[in-house]
Each structure stands twice: as C-alpha cells, then as structure tokens.
N, C-alpha and C. Protein backbone atom coordinates (compact mmCIF):
# COMPACT_ATOMS: atom_id res chain seq x y z
N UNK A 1 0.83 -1.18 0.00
CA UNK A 1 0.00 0.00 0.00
C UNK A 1 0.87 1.24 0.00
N UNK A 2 0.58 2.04 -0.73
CA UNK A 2 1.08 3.28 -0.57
C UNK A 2 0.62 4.37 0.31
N UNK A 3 1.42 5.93 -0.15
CA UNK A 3 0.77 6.23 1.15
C UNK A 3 -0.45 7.08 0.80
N UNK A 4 -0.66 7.40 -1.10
CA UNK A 4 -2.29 8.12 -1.07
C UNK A 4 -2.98 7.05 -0.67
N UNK A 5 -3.09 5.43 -1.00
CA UNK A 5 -4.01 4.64 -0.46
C UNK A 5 -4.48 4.58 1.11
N UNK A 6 -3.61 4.75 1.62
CA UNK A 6 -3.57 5.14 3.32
C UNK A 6 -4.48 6.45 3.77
N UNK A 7 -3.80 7.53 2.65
CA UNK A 7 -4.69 8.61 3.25
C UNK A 7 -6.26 8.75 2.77
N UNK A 8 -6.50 7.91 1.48
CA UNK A 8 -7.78 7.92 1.19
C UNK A 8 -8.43 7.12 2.18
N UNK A 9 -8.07 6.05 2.45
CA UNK A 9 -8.78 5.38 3.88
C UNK A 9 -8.95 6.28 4.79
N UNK A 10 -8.08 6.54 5.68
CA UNK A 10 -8.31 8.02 6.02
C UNK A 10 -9.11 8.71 5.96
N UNK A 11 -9.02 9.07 4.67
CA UNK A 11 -10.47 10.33 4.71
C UNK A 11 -11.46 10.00 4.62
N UNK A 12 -11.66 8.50 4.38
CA UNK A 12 -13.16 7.79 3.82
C UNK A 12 -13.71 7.62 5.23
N UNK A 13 -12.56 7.13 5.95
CA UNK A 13 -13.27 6.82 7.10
C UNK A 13 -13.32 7.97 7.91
N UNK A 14 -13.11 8.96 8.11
CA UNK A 14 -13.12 10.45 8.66
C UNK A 14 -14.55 10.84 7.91
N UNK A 15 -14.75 10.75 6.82
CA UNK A 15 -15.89 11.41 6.05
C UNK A 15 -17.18 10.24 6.90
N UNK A 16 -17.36 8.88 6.84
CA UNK A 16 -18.17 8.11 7.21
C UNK A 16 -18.29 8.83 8.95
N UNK A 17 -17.28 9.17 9.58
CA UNK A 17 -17.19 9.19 11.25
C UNK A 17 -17.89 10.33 11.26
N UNK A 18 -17.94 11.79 10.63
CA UNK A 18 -18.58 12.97 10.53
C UNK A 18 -19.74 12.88 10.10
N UNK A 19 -19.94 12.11 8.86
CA UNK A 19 -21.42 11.70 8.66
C UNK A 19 -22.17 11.12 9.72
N UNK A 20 -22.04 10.36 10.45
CA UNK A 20 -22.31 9.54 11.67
C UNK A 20 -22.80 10.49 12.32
N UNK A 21 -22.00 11.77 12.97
CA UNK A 21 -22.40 12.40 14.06
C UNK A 21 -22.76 13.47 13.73
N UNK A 22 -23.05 13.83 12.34
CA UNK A 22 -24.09 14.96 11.83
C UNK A 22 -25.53 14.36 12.00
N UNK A 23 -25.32 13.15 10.85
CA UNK A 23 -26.60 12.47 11.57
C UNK A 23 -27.51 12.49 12.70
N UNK A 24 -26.49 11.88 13.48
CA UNK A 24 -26.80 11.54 14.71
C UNK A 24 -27.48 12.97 16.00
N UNK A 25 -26.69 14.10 15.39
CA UNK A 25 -26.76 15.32 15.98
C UNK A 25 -27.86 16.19 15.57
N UNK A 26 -28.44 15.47 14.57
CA UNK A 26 -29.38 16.13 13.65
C UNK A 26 -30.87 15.14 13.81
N UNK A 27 -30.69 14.00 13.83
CA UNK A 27 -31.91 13.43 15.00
C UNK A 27 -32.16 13.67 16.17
N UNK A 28 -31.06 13.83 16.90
CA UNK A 28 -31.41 14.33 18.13
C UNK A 28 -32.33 15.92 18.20
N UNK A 29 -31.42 16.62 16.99
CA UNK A 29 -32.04 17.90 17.35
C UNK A 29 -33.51 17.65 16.90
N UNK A 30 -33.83 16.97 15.78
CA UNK A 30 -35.20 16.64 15.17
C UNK A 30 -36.15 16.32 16.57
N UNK A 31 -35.25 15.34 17.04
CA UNK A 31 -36.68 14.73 18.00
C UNK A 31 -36.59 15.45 19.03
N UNK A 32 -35.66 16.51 19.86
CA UNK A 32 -36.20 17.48 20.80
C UNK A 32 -36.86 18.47 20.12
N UNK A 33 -37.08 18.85 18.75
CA UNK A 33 -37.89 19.85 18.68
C UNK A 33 -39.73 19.45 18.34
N UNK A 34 -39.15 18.33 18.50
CA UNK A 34 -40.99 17.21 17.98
C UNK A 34 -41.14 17.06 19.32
N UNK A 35 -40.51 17.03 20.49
CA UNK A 35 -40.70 16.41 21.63
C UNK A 35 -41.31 17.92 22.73
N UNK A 36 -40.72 18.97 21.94
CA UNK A 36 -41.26 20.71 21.89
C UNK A 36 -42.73 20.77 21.77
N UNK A 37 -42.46 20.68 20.45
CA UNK A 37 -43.42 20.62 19.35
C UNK A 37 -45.13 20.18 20.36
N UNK A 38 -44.72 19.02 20.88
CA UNK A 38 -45.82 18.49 21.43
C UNK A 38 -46.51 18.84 22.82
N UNK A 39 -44.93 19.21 23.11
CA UNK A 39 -45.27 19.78 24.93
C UNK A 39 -46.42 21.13 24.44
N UNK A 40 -45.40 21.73 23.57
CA UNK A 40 -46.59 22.85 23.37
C UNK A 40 -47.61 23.01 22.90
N UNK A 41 -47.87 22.05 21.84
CA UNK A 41 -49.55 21.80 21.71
C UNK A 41 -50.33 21.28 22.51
N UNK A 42 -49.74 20.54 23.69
CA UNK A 42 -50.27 20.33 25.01
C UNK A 42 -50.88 21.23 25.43
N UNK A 43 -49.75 21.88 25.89
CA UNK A 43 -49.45 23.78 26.76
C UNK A 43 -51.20 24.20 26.09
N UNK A 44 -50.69 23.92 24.87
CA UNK A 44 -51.90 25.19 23.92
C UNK A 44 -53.32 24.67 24.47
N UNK A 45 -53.31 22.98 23.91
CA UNK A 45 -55.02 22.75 24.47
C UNK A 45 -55.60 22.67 25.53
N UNK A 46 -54.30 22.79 26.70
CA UNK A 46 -54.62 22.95 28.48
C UNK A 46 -54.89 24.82 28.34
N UNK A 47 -54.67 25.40 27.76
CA UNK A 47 -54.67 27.06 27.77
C UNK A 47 -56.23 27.04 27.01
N UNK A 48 -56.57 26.57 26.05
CA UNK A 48 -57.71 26.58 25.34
C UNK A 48 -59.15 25.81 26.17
N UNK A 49 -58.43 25.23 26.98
CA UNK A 49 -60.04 24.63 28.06
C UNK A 49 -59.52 25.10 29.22
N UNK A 50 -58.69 25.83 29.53
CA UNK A 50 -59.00 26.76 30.42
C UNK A 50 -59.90 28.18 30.53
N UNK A 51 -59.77 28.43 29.04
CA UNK A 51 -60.44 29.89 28.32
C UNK A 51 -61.35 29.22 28.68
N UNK A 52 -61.96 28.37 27.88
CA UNK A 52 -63.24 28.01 27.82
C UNK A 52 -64.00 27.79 29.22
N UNK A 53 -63.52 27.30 29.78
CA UNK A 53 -64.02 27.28 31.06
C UNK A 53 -64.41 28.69 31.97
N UNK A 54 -63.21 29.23 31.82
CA UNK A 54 -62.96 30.43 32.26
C UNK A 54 -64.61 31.73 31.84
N UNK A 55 -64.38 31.33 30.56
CA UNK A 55 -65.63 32.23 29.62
C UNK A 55 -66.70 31.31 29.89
N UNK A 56 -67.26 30.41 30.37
CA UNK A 56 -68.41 29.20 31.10
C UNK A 56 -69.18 30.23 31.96
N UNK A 57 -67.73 30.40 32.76
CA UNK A 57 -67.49 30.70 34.32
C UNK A 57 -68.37 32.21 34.04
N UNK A 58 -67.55 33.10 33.31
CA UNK A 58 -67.91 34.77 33.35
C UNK A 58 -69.15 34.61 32.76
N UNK A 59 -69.54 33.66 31.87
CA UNK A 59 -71.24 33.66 31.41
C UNK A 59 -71.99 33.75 32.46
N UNK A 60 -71.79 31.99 33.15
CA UNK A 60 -72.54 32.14 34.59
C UNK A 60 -72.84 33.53 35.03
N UNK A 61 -71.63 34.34 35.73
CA UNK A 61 -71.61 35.01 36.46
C UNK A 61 -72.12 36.57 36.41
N UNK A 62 -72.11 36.81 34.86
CA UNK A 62 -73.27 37.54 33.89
C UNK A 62 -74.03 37.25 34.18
N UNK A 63 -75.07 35.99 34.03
CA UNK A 63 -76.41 35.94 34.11
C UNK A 63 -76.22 35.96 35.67
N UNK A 64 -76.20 35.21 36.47
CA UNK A 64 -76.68 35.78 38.00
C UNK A 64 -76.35 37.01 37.99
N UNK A 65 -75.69 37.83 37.83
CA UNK A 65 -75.20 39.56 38.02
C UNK A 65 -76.13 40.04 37.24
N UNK A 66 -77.05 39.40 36.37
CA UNK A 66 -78.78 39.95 35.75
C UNK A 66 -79.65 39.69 36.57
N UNK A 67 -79.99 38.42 36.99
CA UNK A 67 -81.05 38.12 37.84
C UNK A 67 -80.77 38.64 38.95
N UNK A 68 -79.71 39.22 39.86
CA UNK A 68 -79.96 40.11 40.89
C UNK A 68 -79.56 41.27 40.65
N UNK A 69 -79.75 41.46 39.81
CA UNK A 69 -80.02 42.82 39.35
C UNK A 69 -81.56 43.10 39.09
N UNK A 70 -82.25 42.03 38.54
CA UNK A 70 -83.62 42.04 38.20
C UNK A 70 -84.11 42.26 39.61
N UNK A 71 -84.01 41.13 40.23
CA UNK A 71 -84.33 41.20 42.20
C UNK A 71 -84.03 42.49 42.44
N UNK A 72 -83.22 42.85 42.42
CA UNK A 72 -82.81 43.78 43.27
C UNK A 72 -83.82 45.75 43.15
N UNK A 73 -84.07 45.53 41.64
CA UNK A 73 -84.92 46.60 41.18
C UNK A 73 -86.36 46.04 41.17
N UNK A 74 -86.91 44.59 41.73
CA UNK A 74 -88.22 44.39 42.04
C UNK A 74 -88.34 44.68 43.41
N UNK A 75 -87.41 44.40 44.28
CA UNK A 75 -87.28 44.80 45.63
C UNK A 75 -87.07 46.18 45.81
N UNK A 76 -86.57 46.63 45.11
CA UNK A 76 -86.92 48.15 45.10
C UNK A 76 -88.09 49.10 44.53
N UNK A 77 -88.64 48.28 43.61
CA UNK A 77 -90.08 49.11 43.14
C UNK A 77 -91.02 48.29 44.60
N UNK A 78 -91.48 46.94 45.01
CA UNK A 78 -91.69 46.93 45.88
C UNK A 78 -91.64 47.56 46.92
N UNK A 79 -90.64 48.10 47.77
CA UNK A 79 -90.22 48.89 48.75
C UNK A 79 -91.15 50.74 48.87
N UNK A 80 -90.62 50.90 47.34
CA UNK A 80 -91.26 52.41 47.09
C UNK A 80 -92.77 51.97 47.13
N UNK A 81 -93.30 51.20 46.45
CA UNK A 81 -94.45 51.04 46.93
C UNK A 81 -95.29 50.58 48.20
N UNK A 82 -94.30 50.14 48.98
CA UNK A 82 -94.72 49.99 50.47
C UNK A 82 -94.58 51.80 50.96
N UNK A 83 -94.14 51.69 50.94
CA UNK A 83 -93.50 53.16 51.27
C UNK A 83 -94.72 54.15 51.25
N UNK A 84 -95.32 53.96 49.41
CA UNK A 84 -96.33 55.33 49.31
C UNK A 84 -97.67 54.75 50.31
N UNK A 85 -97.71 53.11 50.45
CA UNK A 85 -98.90 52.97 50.80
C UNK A 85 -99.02 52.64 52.35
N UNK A 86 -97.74 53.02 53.28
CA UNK A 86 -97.40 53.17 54.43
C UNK A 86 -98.04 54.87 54.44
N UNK A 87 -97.36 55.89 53.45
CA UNK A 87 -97.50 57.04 53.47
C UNK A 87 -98.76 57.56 53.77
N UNK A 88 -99.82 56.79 52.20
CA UNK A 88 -100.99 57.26 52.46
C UNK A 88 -101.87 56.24 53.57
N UNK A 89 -101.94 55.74 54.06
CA UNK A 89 -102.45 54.76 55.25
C UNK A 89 -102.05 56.04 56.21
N UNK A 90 -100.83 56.29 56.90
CA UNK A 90 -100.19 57.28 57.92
C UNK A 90 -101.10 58.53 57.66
N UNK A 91 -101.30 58.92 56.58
CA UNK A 91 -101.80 60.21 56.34
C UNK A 91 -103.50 60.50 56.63
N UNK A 92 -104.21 58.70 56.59
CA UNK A 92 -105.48 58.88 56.62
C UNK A 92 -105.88 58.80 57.87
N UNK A 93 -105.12 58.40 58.77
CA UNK A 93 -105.00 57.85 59.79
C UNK A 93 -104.77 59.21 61.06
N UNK A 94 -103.96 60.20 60.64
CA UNK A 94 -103.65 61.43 61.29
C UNK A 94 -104.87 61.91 60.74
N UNK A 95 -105.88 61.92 59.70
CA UNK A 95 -106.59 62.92 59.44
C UNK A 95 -107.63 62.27 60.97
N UNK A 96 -107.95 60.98 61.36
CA UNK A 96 -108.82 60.00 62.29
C UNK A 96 -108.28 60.41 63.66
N UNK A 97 -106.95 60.97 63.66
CA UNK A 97 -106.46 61.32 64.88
C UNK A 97 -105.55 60.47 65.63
N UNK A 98 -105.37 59.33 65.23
CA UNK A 98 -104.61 58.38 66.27
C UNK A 98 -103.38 57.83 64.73
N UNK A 99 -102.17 57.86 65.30
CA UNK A 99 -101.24 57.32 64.50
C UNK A 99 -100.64 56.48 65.14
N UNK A 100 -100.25 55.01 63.98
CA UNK A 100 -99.89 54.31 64.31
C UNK A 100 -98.43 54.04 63.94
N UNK A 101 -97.81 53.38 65.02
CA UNK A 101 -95.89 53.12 64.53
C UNK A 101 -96.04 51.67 64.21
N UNK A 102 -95.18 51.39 63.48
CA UNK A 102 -94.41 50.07 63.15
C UNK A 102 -93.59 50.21 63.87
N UNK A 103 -93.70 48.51 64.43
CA UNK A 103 -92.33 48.63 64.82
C UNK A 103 -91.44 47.00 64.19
C-alpha cells in the first residue's frame, strides 16, 4: 500500500465518522424539537379549556349579576311602593287622629 491509499482510507473513514455524528446530531435535534413541538400543543389545548371554562365561568356570572339585578330593582319598586302605601295609610289615619308606629 502506498501512502495516497492510506490517506484515502483516512479520509473515507473520517468522512463516514462525521457523517455519523451529523446524523446523529441532527436526530437528536429533530426529536427534541418534535418532543417541543408536542409539549406545546399540550401547553396550547390545556390554555384553550381553560379559556373556555374560564368564559363558562364569566357567562354564569353575567347571568346571576342579571337576575340580581332584576331582584334587586323588584325589591326596590316593591319597597317604594310599600312606602307610598305606608305614606298614604299614615296620612289617613292622622286625618282620624290616632297614629300608628311600626315597629
């Protein structure tokens, strides 16, 4: 053997050893970024039924924040109307002479 035959071995096998660990360096990077890839579409559909839930939640809490709101302005037209008919009762009552308290 001579010595280009030597150094072409050499380089063949230097070229095969670099190929190897490009490869090799280049699957790895492949499958941590698929292994990414997935965590975060995880991430995403745990973030997306949380919204959803979340916006469930603020619906709910809309509609009860209507219905006592509704209550709350029937209990108040109620009230005024106790009120006028406390008023005029009190008023017919002083015209009779004797007034009466709640207590």
């Amino acid at each position: 053997m001579d010595w280009f035959t030597a150094i072409s071995i050499v380089a063949i096998a230097a070229g095969v050893t670099i190929s190897l660990v490009v490869l090799v360096a280049v699957g790895s990077i492949r499958r941590s970024l698929n292994e990414a890839a997935a965590r975060q579409s995880q991430q995403i559909r745990k973030l997306t039924e949380t919204v959803a839930s979340l916006s469930a939640q603020h619906q709910a809490a809309q509609t009860r924040i209507q219905q006592l709101t509704d209550a709350n302005r029937k209990m108040s037209d109620e009230l005024t109307a106790l009120g006028e008919r406390l008023s005029d009762a009190d008023t017919v009552q002083r015209v009779a002479g004797t007034a009466r308290l709640l207590h």
